[in-house]
Protein backbone atom coordinates (compact mmCIF):
# COMPACT_ATOMS: atom_id res chain seq x y z
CA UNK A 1 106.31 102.92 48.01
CA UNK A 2 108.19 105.85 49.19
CA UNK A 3 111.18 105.78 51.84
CA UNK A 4 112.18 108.99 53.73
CA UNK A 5 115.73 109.27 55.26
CA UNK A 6 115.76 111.51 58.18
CA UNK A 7 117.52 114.73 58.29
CA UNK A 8 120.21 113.37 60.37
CA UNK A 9 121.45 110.77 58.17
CA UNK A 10 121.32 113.07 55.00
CA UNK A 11 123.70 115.39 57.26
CA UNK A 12 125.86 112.28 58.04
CA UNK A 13 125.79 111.43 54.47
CA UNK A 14 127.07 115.16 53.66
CA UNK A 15 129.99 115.09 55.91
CA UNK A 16 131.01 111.87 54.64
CA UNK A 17 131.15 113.19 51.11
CA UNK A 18 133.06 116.24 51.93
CA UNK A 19 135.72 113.80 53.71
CA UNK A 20 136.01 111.41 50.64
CA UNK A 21 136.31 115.06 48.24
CA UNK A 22 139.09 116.53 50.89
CA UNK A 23 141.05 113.34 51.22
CA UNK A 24 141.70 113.31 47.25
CA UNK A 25 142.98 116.24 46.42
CA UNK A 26 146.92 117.36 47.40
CA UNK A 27 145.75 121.32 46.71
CA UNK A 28 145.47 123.25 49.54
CA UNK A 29 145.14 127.56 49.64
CA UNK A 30 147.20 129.52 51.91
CA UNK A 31 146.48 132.70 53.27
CA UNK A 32 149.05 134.37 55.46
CA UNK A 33 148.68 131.81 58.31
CA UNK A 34 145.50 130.06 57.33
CA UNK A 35 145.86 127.10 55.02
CA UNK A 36 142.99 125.24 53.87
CA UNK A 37 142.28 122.34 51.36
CA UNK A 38 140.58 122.85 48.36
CA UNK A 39 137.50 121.11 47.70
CA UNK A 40 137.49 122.46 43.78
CA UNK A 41 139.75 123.88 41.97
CA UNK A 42 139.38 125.36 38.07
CA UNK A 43 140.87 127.62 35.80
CA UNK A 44 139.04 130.21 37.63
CA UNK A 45 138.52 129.62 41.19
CA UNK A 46 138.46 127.51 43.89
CA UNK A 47 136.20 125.58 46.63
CA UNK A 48 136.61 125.11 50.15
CA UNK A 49 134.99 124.45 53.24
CA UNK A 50 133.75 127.54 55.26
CA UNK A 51 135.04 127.03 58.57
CA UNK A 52 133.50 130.34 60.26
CA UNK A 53 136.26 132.51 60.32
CA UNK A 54 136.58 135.52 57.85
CA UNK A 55 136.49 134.93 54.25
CA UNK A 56 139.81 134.64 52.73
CA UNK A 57 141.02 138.33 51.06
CA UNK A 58 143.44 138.96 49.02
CA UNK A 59 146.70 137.28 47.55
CA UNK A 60 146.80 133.55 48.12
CA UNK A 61 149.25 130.88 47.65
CA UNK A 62 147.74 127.33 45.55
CA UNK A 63 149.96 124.44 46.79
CA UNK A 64 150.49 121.03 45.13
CA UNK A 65 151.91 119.39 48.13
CA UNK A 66 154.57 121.62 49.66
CA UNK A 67 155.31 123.11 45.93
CA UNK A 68 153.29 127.00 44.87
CA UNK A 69 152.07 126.38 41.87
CA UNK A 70 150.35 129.89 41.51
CA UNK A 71 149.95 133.24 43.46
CA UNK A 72 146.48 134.80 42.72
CA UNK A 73 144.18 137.76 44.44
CA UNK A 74 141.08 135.78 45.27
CA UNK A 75 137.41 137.49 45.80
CA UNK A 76 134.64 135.45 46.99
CA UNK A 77 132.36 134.67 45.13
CA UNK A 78 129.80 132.68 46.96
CA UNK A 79 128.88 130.69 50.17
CA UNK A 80 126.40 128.20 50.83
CA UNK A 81 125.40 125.08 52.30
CA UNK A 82 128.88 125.09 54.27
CA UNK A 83 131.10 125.78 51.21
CA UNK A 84 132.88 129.36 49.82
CA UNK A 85 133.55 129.57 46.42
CA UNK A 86 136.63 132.31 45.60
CA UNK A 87 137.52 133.69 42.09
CA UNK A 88 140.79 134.58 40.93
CA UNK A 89 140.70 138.13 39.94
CA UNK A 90 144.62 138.57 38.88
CA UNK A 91 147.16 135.66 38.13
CA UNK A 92 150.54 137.31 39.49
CA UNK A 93 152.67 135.22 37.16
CA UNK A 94 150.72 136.26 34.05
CA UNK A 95 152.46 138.96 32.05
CA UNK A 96 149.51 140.26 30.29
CA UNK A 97 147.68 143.21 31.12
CA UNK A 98 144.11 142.50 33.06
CA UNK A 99 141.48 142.12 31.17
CA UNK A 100 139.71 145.58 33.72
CA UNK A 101 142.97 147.70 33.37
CA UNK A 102 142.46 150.54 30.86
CA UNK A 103 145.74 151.80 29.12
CA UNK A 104 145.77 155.67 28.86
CA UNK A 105 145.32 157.17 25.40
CA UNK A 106 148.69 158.86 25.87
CA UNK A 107 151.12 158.60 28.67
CA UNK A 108 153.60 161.69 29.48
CA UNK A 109 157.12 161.75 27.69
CA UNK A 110 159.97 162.98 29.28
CA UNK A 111 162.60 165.10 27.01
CA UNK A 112 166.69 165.33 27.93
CA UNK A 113 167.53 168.38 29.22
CA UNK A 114 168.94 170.80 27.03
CA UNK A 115 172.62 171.62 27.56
């Protein structure tokens, strides 16, 4: 015997889900004005809900709380079913070089004027 739940209450169900995953976590992003809790967060990215304004661009702050626990340039990298994943594409408190800079083979050298 097979049971089919209507559309509605798979919807319901969704929403529900989303509410239990947003009400767990303490990390929110902040862009400029815009703050908004993270559904997902990894080494790499994050998750949040797409609210229908403009993607996030650029720098963004990750809070624990009301403590910035990182400062990272965020790209998106997808959106579906009501959720925009970002990746980080530069940690700003990293002191080594990104992994897509390229170093030149020689840089200029300045000499002391003669006197």
């Amino acid at each position: 015997m097979e049971s089919v739940i209507p559309g509605d209450v798979l919807s319901a169900l969704e929403v529900a889900r989303r509410n239990v995953r947003k009400m767990r976590t303490r990390h929110l992003v902040v862009a400029g004005d815009r703050e908004h809790r993270i559904m997902k967060l990894t080494g790499s990215g994050f998750v949040i809900e797409a609210d229908g304004l403009p993607h996030l661009r650029g720098y963004v702050d990750i809070m624990l709380g009301e403590e910035r626990i990182a400062r990272r340039l965020a790209v998106v990298d997808w959106a579906r079913d009501g959720l925009v994943a970002y990746e980080f594409k530069h940690d700003a408190s990293s002191r080594e070089t990104p992994a897509d800079y390229v170093k030149p083979e020689r840089l200029g050298l300045l000499e002391a004027p003669e006197g």
